[in-house]
Structure formats: C-alpha cells, structure tokens
Protein backbone atom coordinates (compact mmCIF):
# COMPACT_ATOMS: atom_id res chain seq x y z
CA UNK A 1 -27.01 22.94 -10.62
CA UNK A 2 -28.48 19.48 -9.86
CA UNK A 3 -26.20 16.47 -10.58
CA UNK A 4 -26.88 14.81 -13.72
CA UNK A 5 -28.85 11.00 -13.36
CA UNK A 6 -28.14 7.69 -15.33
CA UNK A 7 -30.71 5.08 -14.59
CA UNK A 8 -29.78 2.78 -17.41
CA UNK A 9 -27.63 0.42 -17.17
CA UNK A 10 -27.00 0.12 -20.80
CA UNK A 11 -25.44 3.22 -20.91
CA UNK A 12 -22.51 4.23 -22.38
CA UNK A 13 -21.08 5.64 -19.78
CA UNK A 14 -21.93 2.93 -17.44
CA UNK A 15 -20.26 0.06 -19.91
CA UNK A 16 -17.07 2.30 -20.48
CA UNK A 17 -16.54 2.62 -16.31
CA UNK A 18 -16.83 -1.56 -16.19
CA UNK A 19 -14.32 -1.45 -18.90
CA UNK A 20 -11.86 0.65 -16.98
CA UNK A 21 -11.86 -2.80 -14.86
CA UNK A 22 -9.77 -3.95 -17.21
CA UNK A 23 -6.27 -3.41 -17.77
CA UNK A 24 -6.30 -2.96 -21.85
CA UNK A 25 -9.01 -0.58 -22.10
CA UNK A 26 -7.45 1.64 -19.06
CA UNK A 27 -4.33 1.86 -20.92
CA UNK A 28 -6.22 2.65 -23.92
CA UNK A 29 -7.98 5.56 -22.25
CA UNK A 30 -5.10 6.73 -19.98
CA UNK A 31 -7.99 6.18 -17.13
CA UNK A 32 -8.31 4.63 -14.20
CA UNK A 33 -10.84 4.25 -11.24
CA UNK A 34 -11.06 5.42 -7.61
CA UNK A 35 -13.50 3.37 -5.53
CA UNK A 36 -14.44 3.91 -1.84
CA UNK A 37 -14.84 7.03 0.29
CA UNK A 38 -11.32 6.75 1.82
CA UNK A 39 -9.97 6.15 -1.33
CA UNK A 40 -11.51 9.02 -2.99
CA UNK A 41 -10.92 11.35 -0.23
CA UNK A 42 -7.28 10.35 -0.01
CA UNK A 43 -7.09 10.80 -4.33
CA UNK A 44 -8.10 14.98 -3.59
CA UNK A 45 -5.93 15.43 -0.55
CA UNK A 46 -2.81 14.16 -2.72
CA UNK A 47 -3.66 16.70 -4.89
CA UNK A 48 -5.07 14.49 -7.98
CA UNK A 49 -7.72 16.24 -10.69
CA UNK A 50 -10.68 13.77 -10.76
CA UNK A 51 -11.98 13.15 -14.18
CA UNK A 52 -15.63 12.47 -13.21
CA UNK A 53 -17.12 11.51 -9.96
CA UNK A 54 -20.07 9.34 -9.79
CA UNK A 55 -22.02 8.87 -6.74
CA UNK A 56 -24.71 6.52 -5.53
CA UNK A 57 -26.69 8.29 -2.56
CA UNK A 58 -28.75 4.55 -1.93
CA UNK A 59 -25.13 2.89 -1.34
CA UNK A 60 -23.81 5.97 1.52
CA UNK A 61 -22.59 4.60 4.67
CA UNK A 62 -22.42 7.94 6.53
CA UNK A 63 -22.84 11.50 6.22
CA UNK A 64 -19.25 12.85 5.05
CA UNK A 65 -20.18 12.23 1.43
CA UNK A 66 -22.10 15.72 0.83
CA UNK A 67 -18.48 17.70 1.81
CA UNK A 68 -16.35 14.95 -0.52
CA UNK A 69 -18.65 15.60 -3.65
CA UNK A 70 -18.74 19.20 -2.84
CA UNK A 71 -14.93 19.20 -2.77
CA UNK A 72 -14.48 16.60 -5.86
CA UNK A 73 -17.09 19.39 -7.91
CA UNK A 74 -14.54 22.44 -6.66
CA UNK A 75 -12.02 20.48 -7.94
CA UNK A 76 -13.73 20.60 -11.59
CA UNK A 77 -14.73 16.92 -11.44
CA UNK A 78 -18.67 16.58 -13.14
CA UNK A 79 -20.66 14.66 -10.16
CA UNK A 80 -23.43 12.16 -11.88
CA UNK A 81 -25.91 10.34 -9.86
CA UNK A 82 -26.46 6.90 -10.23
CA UNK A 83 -29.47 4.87 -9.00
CA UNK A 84 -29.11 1.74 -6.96
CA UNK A 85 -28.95 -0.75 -9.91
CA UNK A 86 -26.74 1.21 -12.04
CA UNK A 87 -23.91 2.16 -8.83
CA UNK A 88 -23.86 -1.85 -8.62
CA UNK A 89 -22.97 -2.12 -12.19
CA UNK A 90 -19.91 -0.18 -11.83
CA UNK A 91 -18.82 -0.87 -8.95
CA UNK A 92 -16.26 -3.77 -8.04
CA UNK A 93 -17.01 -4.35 -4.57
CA UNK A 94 -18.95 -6.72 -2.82
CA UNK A 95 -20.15 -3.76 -0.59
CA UNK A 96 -20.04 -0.62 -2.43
CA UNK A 97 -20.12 2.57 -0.60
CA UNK A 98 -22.05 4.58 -3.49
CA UNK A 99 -18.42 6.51 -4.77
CA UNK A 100 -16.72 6.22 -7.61
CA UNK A 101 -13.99 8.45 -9.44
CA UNK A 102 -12.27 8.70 -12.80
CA UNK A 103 -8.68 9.64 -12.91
CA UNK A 104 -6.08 10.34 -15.49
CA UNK A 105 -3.02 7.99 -15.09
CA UNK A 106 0.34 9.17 -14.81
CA UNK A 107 3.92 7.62 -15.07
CA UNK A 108 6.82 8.29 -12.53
CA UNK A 109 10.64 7.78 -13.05
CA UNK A 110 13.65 6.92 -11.41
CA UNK A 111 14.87 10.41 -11.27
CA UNK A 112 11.15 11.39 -9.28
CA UNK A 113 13.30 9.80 -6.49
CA UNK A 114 16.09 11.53 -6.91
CA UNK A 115 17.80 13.55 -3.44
CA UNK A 116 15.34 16.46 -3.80
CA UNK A 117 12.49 13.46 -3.04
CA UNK A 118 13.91 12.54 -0.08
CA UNK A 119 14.53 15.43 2.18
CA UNK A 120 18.45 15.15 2.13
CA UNK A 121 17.99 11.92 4.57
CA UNK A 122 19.73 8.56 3.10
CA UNK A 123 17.81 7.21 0.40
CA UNK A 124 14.97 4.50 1.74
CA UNK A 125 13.25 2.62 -0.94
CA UNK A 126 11.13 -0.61 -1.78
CA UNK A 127 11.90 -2.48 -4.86
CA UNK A 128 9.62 -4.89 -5.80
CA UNK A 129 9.91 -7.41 -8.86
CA UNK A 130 7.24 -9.20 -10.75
CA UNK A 131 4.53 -9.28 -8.31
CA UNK A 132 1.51 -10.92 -9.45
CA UNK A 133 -1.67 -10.26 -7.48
CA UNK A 134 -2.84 -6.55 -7.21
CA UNK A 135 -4.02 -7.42 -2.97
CA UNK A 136 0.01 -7.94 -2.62
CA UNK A 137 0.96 -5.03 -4.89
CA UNK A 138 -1.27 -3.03 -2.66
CA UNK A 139 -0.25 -4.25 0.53
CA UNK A 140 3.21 -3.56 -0.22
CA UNK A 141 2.46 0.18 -1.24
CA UNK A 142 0.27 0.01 2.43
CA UNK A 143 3.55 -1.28 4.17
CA UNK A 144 6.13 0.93 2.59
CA UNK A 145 3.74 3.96 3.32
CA UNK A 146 3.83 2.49 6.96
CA UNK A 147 7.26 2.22 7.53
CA UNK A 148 7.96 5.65 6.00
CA UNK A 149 9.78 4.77 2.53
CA UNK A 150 10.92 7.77 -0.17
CA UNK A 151 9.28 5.70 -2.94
CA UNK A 152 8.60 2.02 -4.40
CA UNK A 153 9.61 0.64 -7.73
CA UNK A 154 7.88 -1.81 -9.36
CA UNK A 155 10.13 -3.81 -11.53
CA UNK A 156 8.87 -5.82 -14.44
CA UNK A 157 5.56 -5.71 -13.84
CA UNK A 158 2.30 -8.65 -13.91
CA UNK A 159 -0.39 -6.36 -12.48
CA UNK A 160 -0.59 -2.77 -13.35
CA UNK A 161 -0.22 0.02 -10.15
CA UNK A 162 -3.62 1.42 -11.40
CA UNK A 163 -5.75 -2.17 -11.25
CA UNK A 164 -8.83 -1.56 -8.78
CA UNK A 165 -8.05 -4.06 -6.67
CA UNK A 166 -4.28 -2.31 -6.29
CA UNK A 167 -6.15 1.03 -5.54
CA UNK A 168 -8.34 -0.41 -2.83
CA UNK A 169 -6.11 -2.80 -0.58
CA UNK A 170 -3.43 -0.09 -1.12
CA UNK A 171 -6.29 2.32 0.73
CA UNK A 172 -5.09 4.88 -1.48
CA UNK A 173 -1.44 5.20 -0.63
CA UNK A 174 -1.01 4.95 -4.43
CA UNK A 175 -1.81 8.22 -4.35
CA UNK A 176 0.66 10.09 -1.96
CA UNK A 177 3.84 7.39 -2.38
CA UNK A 178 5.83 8.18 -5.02
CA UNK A 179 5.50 5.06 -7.10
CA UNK A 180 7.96 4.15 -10.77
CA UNK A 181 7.78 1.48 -13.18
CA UNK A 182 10.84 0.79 -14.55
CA UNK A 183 13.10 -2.32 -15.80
CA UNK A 184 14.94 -4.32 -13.55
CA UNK A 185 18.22 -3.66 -15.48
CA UNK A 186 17.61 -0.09 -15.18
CA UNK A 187 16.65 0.26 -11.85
CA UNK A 188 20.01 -1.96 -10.31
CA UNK A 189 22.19 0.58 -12.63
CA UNK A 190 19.97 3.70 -10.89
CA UNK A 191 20.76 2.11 -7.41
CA UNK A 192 24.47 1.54 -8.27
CA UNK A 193 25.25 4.91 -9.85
CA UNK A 194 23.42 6.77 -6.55
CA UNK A 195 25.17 4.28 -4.10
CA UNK A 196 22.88 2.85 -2.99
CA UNK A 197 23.17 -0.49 -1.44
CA UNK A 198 20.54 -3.18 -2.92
CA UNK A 199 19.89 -5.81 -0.24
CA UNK A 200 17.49 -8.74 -1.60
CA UNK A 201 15.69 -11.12 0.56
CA UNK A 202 15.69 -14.77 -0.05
CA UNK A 203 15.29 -18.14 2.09
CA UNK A 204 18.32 -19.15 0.82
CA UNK A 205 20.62 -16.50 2.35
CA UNK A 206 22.97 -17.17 5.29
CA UNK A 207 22.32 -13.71 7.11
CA UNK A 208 19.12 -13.29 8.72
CA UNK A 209 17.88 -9.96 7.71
CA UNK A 210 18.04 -9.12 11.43
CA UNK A 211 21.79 -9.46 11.35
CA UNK A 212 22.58 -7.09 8.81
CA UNK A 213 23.61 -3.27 8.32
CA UNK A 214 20.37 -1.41 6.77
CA UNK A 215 21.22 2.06 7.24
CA UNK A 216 22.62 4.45 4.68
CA UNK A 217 20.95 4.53 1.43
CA UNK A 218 19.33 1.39 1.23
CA UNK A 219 16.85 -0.13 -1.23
CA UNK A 220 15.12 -3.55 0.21
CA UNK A 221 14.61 -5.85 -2.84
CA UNK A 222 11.68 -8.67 -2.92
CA UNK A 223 10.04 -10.98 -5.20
CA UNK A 224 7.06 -12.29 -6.52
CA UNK A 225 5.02 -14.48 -4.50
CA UNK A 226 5.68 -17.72 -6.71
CA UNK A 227 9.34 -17.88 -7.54
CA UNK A 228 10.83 -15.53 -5.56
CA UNK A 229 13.58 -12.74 -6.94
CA UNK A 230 14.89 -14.24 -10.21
CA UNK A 231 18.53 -14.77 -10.74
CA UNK A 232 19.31 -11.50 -12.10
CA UNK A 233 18.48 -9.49 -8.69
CA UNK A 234 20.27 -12.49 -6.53
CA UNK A 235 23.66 -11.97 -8.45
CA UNK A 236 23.37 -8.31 -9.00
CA UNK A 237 22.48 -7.45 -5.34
CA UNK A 238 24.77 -5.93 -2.74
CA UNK A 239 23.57 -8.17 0.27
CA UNK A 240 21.24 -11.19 0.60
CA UNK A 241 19.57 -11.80 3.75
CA UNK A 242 16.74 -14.05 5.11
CA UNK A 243 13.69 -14.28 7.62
CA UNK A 244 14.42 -17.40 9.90
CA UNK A 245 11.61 -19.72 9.54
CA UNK A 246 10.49 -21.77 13.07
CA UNK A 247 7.78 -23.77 11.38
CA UNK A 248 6.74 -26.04 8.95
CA UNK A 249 6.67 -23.09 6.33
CA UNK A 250 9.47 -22.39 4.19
CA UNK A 251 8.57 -18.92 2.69
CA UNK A 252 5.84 -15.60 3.89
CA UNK A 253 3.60 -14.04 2.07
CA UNK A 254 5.27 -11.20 0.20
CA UNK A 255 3.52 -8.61 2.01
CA UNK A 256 4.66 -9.98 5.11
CA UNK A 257 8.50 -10.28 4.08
CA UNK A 258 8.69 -6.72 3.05
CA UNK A 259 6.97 -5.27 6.23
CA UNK A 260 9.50 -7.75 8.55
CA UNK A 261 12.52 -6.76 6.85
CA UNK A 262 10.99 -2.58 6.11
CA UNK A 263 10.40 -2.49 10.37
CA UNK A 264 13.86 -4.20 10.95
CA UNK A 265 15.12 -1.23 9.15
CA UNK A 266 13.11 1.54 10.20
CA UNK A 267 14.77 0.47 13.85
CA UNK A 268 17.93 0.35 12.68
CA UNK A 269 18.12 3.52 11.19
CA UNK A 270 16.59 4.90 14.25
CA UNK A 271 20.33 4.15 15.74
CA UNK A 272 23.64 6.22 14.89
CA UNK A 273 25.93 4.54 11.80
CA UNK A 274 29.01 2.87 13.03
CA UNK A 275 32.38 4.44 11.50
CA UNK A 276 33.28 2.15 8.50
C-alpha cells in the first residue's frame, strides 16, 4: 500500500510535528522526535516502537533509506511522504536528510540501574546536575556511551533528555544508555545506600582526578557549564578531584571534563584493586 502524501504545509499534522520542538507541547503529548538516518536507525535497533515515520525522498543522502522505512513499517510505524517544502517545515536541521520519527517518551528510575543492569561488574555511572544546553547533555550521553558507563542520571534538570537537539548530538545513544531523571537529594541517598562512592569534579579540589582511586562502584559527578556543581553535591560527595589547568583557562567545557575524568577511569579499572 503506497505511503500516504502531505503537500501542505498548513497541515495539521505538519504544525503538531514543529510543536513537538518544543518542550511543553512534547510533555503534553508524551511525544518526542527522531531526526536523521543514524538516529532513526539506532531508535529500531534499541528496540523502540516508532509512532509515525515521515520521510522526505527529495532530502535522501543515500540508498539505505528504502530497508529503514521498510523496517520502521514492520515495526507498525505509518510511513507518510512529505514533499520537499513540507520535510523542511518539520525538520530542525540545517541539512535534513528527508527522516523523521515520532516516539512515545518514557521515564527511567534509579532502581533501572540497579545490579541486574550492570552485569554483576562494580557499578559505573555518570551523574550529571543541571546542565543547560541540550549539545552538552548530548555529548555527555555520547561520552558515557564511549567510555562504557551502566547508566547516566540527570539531576535537576534545565533541558529535557528528549529535546531534538539532545537526540541528535547524542547520535542516538539516548536510545540504548539507560538514562534517569531524578532529584539530586534522591540520587546521593541511592548512591550511599548501594555504596557507591560519589566523586565530584571541581577546579577547586586539591587532588587531580588523575591521582585518585576510581575503581569499585563509582559514580563521577559534574556540573553545569555556568556554575559548576552547587554546594549540595560538593559537601555531600565522597571525593573531590580536579583537571590541572596549564593555560590561561580556568575551567573545560563540560563535555570535555566528563570524558577526561570517564577515560581516567575506564584505565584505572582496567588494573587490579589494591587490598584496602
């Protein structure tokens, strides 16, 4: 059966998608969007029932998008076709790729990360509070994929995990990391109960993060990209540590703290524990 065809751009379907841009009406809708062939292809392998797919043959970079649309309809997900004009309208890149998904959101918790999430191995996690810009939000799901984390939490959130821009520069980790929203009082009492250590970075530390322990459970605790971790996370945490600064900089760009310090402990915990 031929894919159905929206020309219009006054459609109604066409003005709800450019409202999903926004966080309100997603919330509102329990919806959110998928843009990009990676992105969308990523979305199915994780195992997540598209809503609606729309596609825009004019905008097609390759020739891979026949099997994805084939796959997203065997899925269940309705496939419209959108002409040039109209694919622009919804789409939030500067280059669209002519694909376009609708999801259903869905909500994590702590206890998603519980031991049966993490293969037996010591607890590895990201916890990240108050971030503000959904590139850096992204970036930091990108990274903790990267350096093999059990899951992030997102503590007292600006942006929402399900913002375009959070889907796209995450390249659609989103999907296959386990990711939980979740009060910063909460989470430290989560951490604490499970044993597992919270060590927070900060410029104002005396330990460079280099020098300390990060095996064992460990959760690695950073801030947002203005202030920094607020007081609450620099009392309640188990360690504070710091990335020694040569230059005229005094602070990295989020992203780039957490991969540093993520790396430093990916090699350490490639290396036996010492006896306590």
């Amino acid at each position: 059966m031929p894919a159905e065809r929206i020309s219009s751009l006054q459609n109604p379907r066409i003005k709800q998608l450019v409202r999903l841009r926004d966080r309100r009406p997603r919330d509102e809708a329990g919806l959110f969007l998928i843009e990009g062939y990676r992105e969308v292809k990523r979305a199915l392998a994780a195992g997540v029932k598209l809503r609606e797919l729309y596609t825009g043959p004019d905008w097609f970079l390759g020739e891979n998008e026949a099997a994805l649309i084939a796959a997203a309809a065997a899925g269940g997900a309705p496939v419209c076709e959108l002409t040039k004009e109209a694919f622009a309208k919804i789409s939030y890149r500067d280059r669209p790729d002519g694909l376009l998904a609708v999801a259903p959101q869905w909500r994590r918790t702590l206890e998603d990360l519980g031991p049966g999430a993490v293969g037996g191995k010591p607890p590895f996690l990201l916890v990240v509070e108050a971030i503000e810009k959904p590139g850096n939000l992204g970036t930091l799901l990108r990274g903790a994929d990267a350096a093999g984390v059990d899951g992030v939490v997102v503590c007292d959130p600006v942006t929402d995990i399900f913002n375009p821009n959070v889907v796209r520069s995450s390249t659609g980790v989103l999907f296959s990391l386990p990711v939980v929203v979740a009060e910063s009082v909460a989470v430290r009492a989560w951490l604490r109960g499970r044993g597992i250590r919270a060590v927070a970075t900060t410029p104002a530390a005396a330990a460079a993060y280099t020098d300390a322990d990060l095996r064992g459970p460990l959760a690695v605790i950073m801030g947002s990209e203005q202030y920094g971790l607020t007081d609450f996370w620099l009392k309640e945490s188990d360690l504070l540590v710091r990335i020694p600064m040569a230059g005229e900089a005094d602070s990295l760009n989020v992203g780039m703290a957490a991969i540093l310090t993520l790396f430093e402990a990916v090699r350490q915990r490639g290396q036996p524990v010492r006896p306590s």
